[in-house]
Protein backbone atom coordinates (compact mmCIF):
# COMPACT_ATOMS: atom_id res chain seq x y z
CA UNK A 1 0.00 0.00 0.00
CA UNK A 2 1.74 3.30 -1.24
CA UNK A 3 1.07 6.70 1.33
CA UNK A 4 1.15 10.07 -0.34
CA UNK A 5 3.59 12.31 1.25
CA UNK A 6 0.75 14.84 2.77
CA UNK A 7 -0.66 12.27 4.60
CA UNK A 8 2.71 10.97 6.36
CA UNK A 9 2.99 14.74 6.92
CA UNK A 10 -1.00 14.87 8.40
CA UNK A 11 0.14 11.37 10.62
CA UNK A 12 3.38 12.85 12.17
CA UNK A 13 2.52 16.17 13.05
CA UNK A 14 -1.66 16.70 12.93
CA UNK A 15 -2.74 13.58 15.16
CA UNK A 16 -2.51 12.41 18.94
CA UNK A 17 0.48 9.34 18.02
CA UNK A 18 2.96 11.87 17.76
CA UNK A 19 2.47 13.76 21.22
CA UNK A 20 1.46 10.21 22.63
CA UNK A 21 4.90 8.93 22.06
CA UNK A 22 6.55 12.00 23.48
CA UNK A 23 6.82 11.36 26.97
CA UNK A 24 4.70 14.41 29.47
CA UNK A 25 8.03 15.42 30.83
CA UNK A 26 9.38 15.99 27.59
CA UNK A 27 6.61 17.95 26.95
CA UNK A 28 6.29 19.84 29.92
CA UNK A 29 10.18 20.65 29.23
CA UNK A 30 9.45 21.80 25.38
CA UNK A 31 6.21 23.92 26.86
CA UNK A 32 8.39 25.70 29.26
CA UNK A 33 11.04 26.45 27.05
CA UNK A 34 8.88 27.82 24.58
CA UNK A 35 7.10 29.94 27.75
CA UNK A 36 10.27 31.59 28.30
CA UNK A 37 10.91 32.85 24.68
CA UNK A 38 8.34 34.52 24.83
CA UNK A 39 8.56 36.14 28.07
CA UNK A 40 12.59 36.86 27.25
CA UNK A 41 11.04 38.53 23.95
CA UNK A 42 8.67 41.00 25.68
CA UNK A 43 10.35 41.80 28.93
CA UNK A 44 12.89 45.11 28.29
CA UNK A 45 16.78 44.52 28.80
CA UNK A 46 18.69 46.55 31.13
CA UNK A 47 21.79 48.20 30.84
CA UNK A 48 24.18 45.41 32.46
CA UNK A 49 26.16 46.47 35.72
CA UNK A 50 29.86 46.11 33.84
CA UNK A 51 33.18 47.83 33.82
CA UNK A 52 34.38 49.10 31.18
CA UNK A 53 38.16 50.08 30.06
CA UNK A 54 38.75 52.53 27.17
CA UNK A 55 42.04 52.14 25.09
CA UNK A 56 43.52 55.59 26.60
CA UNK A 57 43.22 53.21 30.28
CA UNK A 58 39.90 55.11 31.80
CA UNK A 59 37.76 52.96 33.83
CA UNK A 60 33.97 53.71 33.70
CA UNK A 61 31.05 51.20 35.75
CA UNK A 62 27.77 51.21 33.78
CA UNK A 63 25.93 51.81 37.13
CA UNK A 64 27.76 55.57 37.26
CA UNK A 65 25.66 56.27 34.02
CA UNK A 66 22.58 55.39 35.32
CA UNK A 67 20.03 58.84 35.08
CA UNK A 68 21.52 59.35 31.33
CA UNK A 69 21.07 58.14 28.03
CA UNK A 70 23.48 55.89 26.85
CA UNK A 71 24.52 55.44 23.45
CA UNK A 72 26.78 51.88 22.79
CA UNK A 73 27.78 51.18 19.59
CA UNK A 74 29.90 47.41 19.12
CA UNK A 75 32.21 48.14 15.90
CA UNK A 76 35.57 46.80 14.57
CA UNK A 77 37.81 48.61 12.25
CA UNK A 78 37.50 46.85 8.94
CA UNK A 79 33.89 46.67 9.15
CA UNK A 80 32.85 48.86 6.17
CA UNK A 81 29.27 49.59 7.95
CA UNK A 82 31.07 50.55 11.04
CA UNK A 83 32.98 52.63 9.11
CA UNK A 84 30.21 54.65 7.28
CA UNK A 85 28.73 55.60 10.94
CA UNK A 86 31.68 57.07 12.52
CA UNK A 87 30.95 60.46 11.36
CA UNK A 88 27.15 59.93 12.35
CA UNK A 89 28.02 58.88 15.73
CA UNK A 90 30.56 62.06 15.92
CA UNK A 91 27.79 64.11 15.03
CA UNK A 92 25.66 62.85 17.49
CA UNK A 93 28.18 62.87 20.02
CA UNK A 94 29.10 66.86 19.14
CA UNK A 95 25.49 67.37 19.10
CA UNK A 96 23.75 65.88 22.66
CA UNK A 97 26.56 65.10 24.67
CA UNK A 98 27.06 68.51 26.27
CA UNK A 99 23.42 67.92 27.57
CA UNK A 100 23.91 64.52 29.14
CA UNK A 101 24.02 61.71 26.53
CA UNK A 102 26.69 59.16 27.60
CA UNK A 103 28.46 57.32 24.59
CA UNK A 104 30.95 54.60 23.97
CA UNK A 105 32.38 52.34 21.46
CA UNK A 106 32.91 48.57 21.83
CA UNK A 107 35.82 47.00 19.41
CA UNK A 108 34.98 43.20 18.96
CA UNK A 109 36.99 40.27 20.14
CA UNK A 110 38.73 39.78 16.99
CA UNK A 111 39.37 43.21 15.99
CA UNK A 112 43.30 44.03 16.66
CA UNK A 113 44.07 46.27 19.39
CA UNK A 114 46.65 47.96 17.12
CA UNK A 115 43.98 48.74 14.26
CA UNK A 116 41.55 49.89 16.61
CA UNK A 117 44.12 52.21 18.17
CA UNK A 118 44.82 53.56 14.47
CA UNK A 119 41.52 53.86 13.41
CA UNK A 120 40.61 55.51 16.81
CA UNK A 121 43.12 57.98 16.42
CA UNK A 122 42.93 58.54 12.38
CA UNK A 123 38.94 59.20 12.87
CA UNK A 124 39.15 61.39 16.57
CA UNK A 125 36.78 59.52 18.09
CA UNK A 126 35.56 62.20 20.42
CA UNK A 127 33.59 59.33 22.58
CA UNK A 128 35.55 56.63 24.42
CA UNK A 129 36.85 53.02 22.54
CA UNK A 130 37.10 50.35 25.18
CA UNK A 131 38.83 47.07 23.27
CA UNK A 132 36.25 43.82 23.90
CA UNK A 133 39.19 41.19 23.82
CA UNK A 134 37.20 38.48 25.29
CA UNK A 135 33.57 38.94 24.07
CA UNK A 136 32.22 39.56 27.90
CA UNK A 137 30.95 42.89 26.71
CA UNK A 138 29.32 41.80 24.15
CA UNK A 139 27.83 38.96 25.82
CA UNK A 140 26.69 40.58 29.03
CA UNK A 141 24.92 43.55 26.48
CA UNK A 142 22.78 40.77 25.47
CA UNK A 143 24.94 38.81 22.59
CA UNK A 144 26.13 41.31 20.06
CA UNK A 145 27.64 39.33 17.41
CA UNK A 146 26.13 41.43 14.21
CA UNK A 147 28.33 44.47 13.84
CA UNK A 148 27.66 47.74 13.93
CA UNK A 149 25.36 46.98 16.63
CA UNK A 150 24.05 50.02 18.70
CA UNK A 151 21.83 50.25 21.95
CA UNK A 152 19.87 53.11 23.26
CA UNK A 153 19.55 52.66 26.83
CA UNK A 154 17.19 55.25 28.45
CA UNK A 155 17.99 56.93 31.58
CA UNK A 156 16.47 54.51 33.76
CA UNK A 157 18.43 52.14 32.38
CA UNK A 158 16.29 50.44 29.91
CA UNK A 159 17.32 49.08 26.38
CA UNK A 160 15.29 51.01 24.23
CA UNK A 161 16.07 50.71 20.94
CA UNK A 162 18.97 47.91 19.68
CA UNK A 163 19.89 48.61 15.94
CA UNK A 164 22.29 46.03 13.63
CA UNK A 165 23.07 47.75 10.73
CA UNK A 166 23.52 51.61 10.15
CA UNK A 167 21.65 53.80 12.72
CA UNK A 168 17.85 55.07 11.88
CA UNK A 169 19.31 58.64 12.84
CA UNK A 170 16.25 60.61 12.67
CA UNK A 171 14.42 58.04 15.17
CA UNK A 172 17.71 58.00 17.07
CA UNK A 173 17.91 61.68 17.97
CA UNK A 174 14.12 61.91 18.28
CA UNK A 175 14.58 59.37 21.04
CA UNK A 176 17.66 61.32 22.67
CA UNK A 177 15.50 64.14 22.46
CA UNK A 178 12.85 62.86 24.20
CA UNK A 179 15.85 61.41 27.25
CA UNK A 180 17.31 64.77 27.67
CA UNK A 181 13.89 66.87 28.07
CA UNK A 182 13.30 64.24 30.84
């Protein structure tokens, strides 16, 4: 007797044998799992209570920020998107951080310490670099691993708006905006 292919398909995953033969713990485990996804999905990310060291040695604890918008952008130096928003970040930076907005670069694992010395120095990164040489910032800011990744976090400490890819910058300073008139 020959069975079409939509009907295997209706038997395995449309009827009662399939979840019969999956034992309830199993089931209570997938359940669960899938219960948490969602919750992870709709519940807001803080700002993580790190340290951070810049390349020029500064030390700076994530708490100290807390009460300002933060700005962190994860970048390496031969990262041609990366690249293209330096001067938008610079702007930005020129533009709101006299009024309170906090921001800072994170150079990826991988990225040399020597290029992103150079390429912090050849572009005058007005904002602090801090080098990322074994992925704990990026993992404790929720697992970067896209690049350029940026985070708005608001004052209370709150990740806002996460971004992979070039920065929406009208949405961006609309939202700094809106953090700095409190």
């Amino acid at each position: 007797m020959r069975v079409s292919s939509a009907r295997l398909f209706n038997d395995v995953f449309f009827n009662n044998y399939t979840m019969r033969r999956i034992p309830l713990l199993a089931q209570l485990l997938i359940s669960l799992t899938g219960v948490l996804w969602l919750i992870s999905m709709f519940s807001p990310q803080m700002m993580p209570d790190d340290r951070l060291t810049s390349v020029t040695g500064a030390q700076f604890d994530l708490k100290d920020w807390r009460g300002k918008p933060v700005l962190v952008t994860f970048w390496a130096s031969d990262c041609p998107s990366c690249l293209q928003e330096i001067p938008i970040l610079i702007d930005l930076y020129r533009q709101y951080h006299a009024r309170g907005l906090v921001m800072i670069a994170i150079a990826q694992y991988y990225d040399p310490p020597s290029h992103v010395m150079a390429m912090t120095e050849a572009q005058r990164l007005p904002y602090p670099v801090v080098l990322d040489l074994t992925a704990h910032h990026a993992e404790v800011f929720g697992g970067i691993s896209l690049i350029p990744s940026t985070l708005l976090i608001s004052p209370d400490g709150v990740v806002v708006k996460r971004t992979t890819g070039l920065l929406n910058v009208p949405e961006t300073q609309r939202l700094i905006e809106q953090f700095l008139q409190g």
